[in-house]
Protein backbone atom coordinates (compact mmCIF):
# COMPACT_ATOMS: atom_id res chain seq x y z
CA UNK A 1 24.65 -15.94 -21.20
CA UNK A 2 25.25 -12.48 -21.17
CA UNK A 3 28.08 -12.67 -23.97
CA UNK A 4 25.29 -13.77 -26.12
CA UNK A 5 23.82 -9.91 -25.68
CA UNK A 6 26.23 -7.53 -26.96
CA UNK A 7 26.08 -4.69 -24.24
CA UNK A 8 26.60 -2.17 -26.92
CA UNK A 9 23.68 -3.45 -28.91
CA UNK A 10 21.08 -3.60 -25.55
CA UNK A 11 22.37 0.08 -24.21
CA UNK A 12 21.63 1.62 -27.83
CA UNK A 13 18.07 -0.25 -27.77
CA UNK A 14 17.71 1.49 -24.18
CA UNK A 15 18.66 4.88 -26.22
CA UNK A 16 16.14 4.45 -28.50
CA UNK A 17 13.30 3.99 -26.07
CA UNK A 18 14.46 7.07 -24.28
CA UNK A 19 15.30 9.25 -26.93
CA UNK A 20 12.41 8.20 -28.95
CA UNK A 21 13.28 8.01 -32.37
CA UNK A 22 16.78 6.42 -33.82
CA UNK A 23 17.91 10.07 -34.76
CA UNK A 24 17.53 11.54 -31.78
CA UNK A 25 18.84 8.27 -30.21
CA UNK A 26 21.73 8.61 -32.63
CA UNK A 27 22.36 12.29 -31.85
CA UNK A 28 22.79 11.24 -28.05
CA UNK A 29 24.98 8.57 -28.55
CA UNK A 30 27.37 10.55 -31.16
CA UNK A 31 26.86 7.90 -34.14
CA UNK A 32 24.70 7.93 -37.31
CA UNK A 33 21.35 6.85 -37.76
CA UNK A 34 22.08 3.97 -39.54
CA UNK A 35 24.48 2.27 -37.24
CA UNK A 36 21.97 2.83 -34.89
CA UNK A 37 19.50 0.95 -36.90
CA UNK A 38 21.97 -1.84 -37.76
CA UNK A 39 22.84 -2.45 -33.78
CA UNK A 40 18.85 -2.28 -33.26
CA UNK A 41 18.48 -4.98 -36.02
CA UNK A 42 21.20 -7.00 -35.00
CA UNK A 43 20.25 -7.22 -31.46
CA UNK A 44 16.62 -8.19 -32.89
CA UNK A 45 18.46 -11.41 -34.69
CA UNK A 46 20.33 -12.55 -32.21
CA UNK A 47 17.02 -12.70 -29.66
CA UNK A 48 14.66 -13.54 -32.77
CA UNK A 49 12.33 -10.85 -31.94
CA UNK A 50 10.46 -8.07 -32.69
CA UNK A 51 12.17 -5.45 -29.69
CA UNK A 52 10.15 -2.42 -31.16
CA UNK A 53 7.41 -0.80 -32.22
CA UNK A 54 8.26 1.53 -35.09
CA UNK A 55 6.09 4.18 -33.58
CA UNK A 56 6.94 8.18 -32.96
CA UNK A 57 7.76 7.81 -30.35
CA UNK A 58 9.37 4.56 -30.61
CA UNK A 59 8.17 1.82 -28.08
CA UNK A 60 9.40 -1.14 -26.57
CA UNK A 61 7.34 -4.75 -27.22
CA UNK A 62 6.88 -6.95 -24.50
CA UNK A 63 10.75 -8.77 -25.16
CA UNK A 64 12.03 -4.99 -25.76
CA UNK A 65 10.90 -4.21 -22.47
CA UNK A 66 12.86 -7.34 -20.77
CA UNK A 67 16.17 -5.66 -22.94
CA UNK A 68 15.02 -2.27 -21.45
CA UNK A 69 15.16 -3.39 -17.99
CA UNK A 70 18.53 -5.19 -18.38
CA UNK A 71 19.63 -1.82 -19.63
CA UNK A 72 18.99 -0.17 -16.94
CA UNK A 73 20.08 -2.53 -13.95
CA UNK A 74 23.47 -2.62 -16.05
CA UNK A 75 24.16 0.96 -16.06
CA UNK A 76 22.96 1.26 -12.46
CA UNK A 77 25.40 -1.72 -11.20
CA UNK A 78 28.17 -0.26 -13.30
CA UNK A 79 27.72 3.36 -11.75
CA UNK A 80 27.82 1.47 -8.38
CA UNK A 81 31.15 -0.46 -8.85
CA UNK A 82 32.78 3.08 -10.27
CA UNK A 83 31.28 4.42 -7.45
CA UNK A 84 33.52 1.62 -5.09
CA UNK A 85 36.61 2.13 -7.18
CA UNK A 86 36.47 5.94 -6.82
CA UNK A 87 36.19 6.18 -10.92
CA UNK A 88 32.55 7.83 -10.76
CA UNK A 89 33.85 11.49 -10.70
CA UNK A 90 32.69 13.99 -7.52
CA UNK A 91 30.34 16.02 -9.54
CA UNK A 92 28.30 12.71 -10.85
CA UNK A 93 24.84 12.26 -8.80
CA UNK A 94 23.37 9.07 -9.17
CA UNK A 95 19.59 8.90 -10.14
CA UNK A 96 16.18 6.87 -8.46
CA UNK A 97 13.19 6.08 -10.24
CA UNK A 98 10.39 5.62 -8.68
CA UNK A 99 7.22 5.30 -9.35
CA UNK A 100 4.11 6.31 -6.69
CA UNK A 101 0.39 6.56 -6.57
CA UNK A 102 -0.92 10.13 -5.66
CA UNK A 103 -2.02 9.60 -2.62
CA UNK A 104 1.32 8.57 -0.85
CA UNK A 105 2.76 11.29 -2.47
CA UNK A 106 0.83 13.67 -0.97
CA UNK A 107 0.84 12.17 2.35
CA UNK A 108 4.06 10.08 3.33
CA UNK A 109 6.58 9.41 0.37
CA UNK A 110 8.31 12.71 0.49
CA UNK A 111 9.40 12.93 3.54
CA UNK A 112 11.41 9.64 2.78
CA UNK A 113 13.58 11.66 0.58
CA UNK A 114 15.02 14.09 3.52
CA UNK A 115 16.16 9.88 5.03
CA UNK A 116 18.48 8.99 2.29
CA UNK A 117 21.29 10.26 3.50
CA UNK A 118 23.12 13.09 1.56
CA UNK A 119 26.61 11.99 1.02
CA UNK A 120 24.70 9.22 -1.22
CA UNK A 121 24.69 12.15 -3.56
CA UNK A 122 21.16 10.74 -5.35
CA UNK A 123 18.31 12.37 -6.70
CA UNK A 124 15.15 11.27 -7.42
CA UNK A 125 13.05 11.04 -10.33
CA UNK A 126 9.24 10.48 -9.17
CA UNK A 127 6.97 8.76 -11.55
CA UNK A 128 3.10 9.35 -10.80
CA UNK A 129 0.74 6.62 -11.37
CA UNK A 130 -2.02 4.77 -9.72
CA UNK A 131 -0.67 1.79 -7.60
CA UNK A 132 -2.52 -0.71 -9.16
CA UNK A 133 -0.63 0.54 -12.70
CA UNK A 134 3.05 1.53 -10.81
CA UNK A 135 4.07 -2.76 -11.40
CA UNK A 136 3.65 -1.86 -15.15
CA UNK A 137 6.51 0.64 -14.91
CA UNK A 138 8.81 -1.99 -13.22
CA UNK A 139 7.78 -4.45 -16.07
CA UNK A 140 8.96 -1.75 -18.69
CA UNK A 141 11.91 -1.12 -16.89
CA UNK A 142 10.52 2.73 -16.90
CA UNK A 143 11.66 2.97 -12.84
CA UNK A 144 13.97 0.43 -11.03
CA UNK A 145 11.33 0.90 -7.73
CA UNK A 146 7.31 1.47 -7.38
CA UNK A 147 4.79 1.60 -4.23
CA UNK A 148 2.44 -0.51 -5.72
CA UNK A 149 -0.89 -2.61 -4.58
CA UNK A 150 0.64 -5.55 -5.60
CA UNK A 151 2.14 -8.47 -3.43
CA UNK A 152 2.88 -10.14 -6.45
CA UNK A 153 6.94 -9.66 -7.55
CA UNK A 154 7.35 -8.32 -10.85
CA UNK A 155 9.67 -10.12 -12.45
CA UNK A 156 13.24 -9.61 -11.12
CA UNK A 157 11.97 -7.57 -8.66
CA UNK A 158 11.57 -8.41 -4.40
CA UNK A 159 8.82 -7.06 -2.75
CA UNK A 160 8.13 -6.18 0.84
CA UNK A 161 4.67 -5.08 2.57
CA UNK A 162 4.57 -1.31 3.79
CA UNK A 163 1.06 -0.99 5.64
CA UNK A 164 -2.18 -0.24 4.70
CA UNK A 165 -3.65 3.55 3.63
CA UNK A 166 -7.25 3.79 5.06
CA UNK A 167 -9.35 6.08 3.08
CA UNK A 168 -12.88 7.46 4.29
CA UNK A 169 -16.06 7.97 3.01
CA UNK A 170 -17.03 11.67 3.17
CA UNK A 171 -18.52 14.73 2.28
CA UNK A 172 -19.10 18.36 3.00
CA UNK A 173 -21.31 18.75 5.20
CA UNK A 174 -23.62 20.70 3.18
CA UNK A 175 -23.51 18.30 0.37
CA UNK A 176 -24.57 15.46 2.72
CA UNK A 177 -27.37 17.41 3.83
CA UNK A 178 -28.81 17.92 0.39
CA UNK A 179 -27.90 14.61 -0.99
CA UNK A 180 -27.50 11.99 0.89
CA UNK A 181 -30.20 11.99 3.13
CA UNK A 182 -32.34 8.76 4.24
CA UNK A 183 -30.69 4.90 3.20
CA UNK A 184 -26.78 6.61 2.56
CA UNK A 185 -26.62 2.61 -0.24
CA UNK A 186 -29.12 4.30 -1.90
CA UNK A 187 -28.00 7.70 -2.37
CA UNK A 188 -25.01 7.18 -3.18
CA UNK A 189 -26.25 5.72 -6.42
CA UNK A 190 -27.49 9.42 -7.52
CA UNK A 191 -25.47 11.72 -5.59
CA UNK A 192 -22.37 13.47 -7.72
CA UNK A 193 -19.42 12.26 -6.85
CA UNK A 194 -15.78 13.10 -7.16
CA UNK A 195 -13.09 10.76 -9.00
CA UNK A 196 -9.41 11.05 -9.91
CA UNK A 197 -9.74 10.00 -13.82
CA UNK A 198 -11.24 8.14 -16.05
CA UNK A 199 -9.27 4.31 -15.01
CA UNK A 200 -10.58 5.27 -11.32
CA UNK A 201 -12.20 2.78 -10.12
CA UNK A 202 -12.52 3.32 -6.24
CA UNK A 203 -15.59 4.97 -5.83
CA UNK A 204 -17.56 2.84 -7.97
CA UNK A 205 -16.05 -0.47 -5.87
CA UNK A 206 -16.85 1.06 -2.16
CA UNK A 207 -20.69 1.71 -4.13
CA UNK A 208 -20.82 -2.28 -5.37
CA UNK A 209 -19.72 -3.33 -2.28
CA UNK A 210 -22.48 -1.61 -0.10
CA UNK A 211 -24.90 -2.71 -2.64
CA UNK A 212 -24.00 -6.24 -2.99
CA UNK A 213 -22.42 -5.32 -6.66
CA UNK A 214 -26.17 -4.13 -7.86
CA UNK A 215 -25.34 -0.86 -8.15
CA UNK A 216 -22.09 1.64 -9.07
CA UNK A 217 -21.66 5.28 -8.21
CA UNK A 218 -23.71 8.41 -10.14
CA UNK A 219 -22.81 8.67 -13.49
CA UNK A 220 -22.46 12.80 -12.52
CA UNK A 221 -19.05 12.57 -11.47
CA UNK A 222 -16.34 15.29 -11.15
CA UNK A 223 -12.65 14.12 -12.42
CA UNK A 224 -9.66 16.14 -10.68
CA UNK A 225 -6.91 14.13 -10.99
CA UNK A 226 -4.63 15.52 -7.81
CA UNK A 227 -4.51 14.07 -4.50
CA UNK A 228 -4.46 17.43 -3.30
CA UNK A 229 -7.44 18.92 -5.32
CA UNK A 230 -9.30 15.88 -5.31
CA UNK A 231 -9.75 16.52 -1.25
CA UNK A 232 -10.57 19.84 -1.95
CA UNK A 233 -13.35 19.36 -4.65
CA UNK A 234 -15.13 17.23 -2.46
CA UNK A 235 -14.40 19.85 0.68
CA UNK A 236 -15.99 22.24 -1.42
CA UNK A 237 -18.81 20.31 -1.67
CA UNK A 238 -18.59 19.03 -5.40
CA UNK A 239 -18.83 15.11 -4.87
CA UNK A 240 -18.37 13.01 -1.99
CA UNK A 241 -15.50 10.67 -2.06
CA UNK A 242 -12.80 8.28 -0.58
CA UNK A 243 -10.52 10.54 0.85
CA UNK A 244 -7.27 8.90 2.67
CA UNK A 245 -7.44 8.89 6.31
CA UNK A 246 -4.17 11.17 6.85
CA UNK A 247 -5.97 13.98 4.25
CA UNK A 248 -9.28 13.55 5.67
CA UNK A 249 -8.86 13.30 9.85
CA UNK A 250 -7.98 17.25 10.39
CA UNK A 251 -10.66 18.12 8.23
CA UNK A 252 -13.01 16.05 9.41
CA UNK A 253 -11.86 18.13 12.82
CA UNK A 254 -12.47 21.19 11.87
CA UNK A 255 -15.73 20.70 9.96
CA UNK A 256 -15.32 21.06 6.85
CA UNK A 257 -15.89 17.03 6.03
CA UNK A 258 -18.41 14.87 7.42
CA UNK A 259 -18.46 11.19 7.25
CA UNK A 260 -21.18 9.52 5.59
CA UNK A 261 -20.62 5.89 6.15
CA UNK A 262 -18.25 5.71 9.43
CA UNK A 263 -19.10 2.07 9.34
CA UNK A 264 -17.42 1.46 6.10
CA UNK A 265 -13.44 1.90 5.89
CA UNK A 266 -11.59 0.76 2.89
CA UNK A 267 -7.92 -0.20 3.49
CA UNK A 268 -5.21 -0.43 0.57
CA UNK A 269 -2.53 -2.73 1.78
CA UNK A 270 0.53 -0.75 -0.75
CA UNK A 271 4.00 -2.90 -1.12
CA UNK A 272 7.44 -1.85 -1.95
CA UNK A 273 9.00 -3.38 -5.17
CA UNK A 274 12.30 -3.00 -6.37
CA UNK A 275 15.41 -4.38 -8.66
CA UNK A 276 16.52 -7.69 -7.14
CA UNK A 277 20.22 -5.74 -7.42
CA UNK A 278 23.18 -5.55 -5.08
CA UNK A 279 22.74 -1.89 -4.92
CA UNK A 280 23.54 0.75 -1.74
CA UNK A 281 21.65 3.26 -3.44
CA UNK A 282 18.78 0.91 -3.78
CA UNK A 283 19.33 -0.32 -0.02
CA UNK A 284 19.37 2.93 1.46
CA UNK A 285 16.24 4.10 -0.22
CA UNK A 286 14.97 0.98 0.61
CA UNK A 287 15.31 1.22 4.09
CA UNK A 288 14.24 4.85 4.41
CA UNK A 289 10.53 4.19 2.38
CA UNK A 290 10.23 1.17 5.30
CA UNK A 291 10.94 3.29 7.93
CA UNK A 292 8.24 6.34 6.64
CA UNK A 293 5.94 3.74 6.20
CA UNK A 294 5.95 1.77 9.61
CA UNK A 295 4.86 5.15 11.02
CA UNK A 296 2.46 6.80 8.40
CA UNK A 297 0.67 3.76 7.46
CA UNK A 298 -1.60 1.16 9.68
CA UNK A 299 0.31 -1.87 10.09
């Protein structure tokens, strides 16, 4: 039952995670160190668990991070039902996490900010990550929505499907020329390619899977870990790479890309994932990232 989690005790714990350490956490909730340590502690007894790591900076363990969600979907239901009995104050924006992989970001995501509408008075606070790692933030209650690979609900969260992002195999033009001549399985086993960091596993899949897993991408790889600059290091004839179809079409126009495998597509299906909360902020933003997505992505 909810009485059985003090609300003071779970919204200091949330202070702590987010401050960092228990002074600064005690600094930004105007008490002393040691009554925030005793609510910590208490809040630990009553659950019988360990709810943090007594790191710098402090982090949540696995049943912190459960607390740490609560947190938040409290304070963002109580803004809401301040917000219906006119006590939230006209100068008080409300803020959106969200978490998004790179690639959306760079090519459909931000225009579904301009949707929300403005008398909403939100703002947003984007969280970049890879969208096979965005369900972790949910988890840790880090962002209350992610675009994430995932049809699989985090829990407490719903989940809807977006579309799929098509990326393409390619190159410049010169590049191919140089390296990738003859079988295109085989060379790409040697030629340099271009990744976004070191947990990026794309290239190396699309290679295994034109192999029949015997072989991964060259181990003389270039890591540029933008969207934007990762289309540009392999435009400039760095690497060739998996560039998404939105990023890759006009300059595959205009010559300055080539494909090298036209055959071989790789679709992402991406899903939306959110709070399971009765929220209109939520809603709205909801609706807007649906409506981006029906006509950026393939369906």
């Amino acid at each position: 039952m909810m009485t059985d989690l003090p609300l003071d005790q779970v919204r200091t714990l949330l202070a702590v995670v987010d401050e960092g350490t228990f002074d600064a956490a005690a600094a930004a909730l105007h008490v002393t160190p040691s009554a925030i340590s005793q609510r910590v502690k208490a809040l630990e007894q009553r659950t019988g668990r360990v709810l943090l790591l007594r790191t710098k900076p402090v982090r949540p363990t696995e049943s912190g991070e459960v607390l740490v969600r609560l947190a938040r979907q409290v304070a963002r239901l109580e803004h809401d039902a301040y917000a219906e009995l006119g006590l939230s104050g006209d100068g008080e924006p409300t803020r959106v996490s969200v978490a998004v992989n790179a690639d959306s970001l760079a090519t459909w995501f931000l225009p579904v900010l301009t949707r929300v509408p403005e008398e909403l008075r939100l703002y947003f606070e984007l969280r970049r990550e890879d969208e096979h790692h965005t369900a972790a933030l949910l988890r840790e209650g880090t962002v209350m929505a992610a675009v994430t690979s995932s049809p699989d609900p985090v829990p407490g969260c719903s989940v809807r499907s977006l579309g799929r992002m098509r990326y393409l195999p390619v190159a410049a033009p010169g590049f191919a020329a140089r390296h990738l001549g003859g079988s295109v399985r085989e060379a790409l086993t040697q030629a340099p390619v271009v990744v976004f960091d070191r947990r990026d596993d794309f290239q190396d899949g699309f290679v295994r899977g034109l192999t029949r897993g015997r072989s991964r991408a060259s181990a003389l790889r270039h890591y540029v870990p933008t969207s934007e600059g990762f289309v540009e290091a392999v435009a400039a004839g760095l690497g060739w790479g998996l560039v998404p179809e939105p990023q890759a079409d006009p300059l595959l126009g205009d010559g300055r890309l080539v494909g090298i495998a036209p055959r071989h597509t790789v679709d992402v299906p991406l899903y939306w994932q959110q709070w399971k909360l009765d929220s209109p902020a939520l809603a709205q933003v909801a609706e807007a990232v649906t409506a981006t997505a029906a006509e950026a992505l393939r369906p």
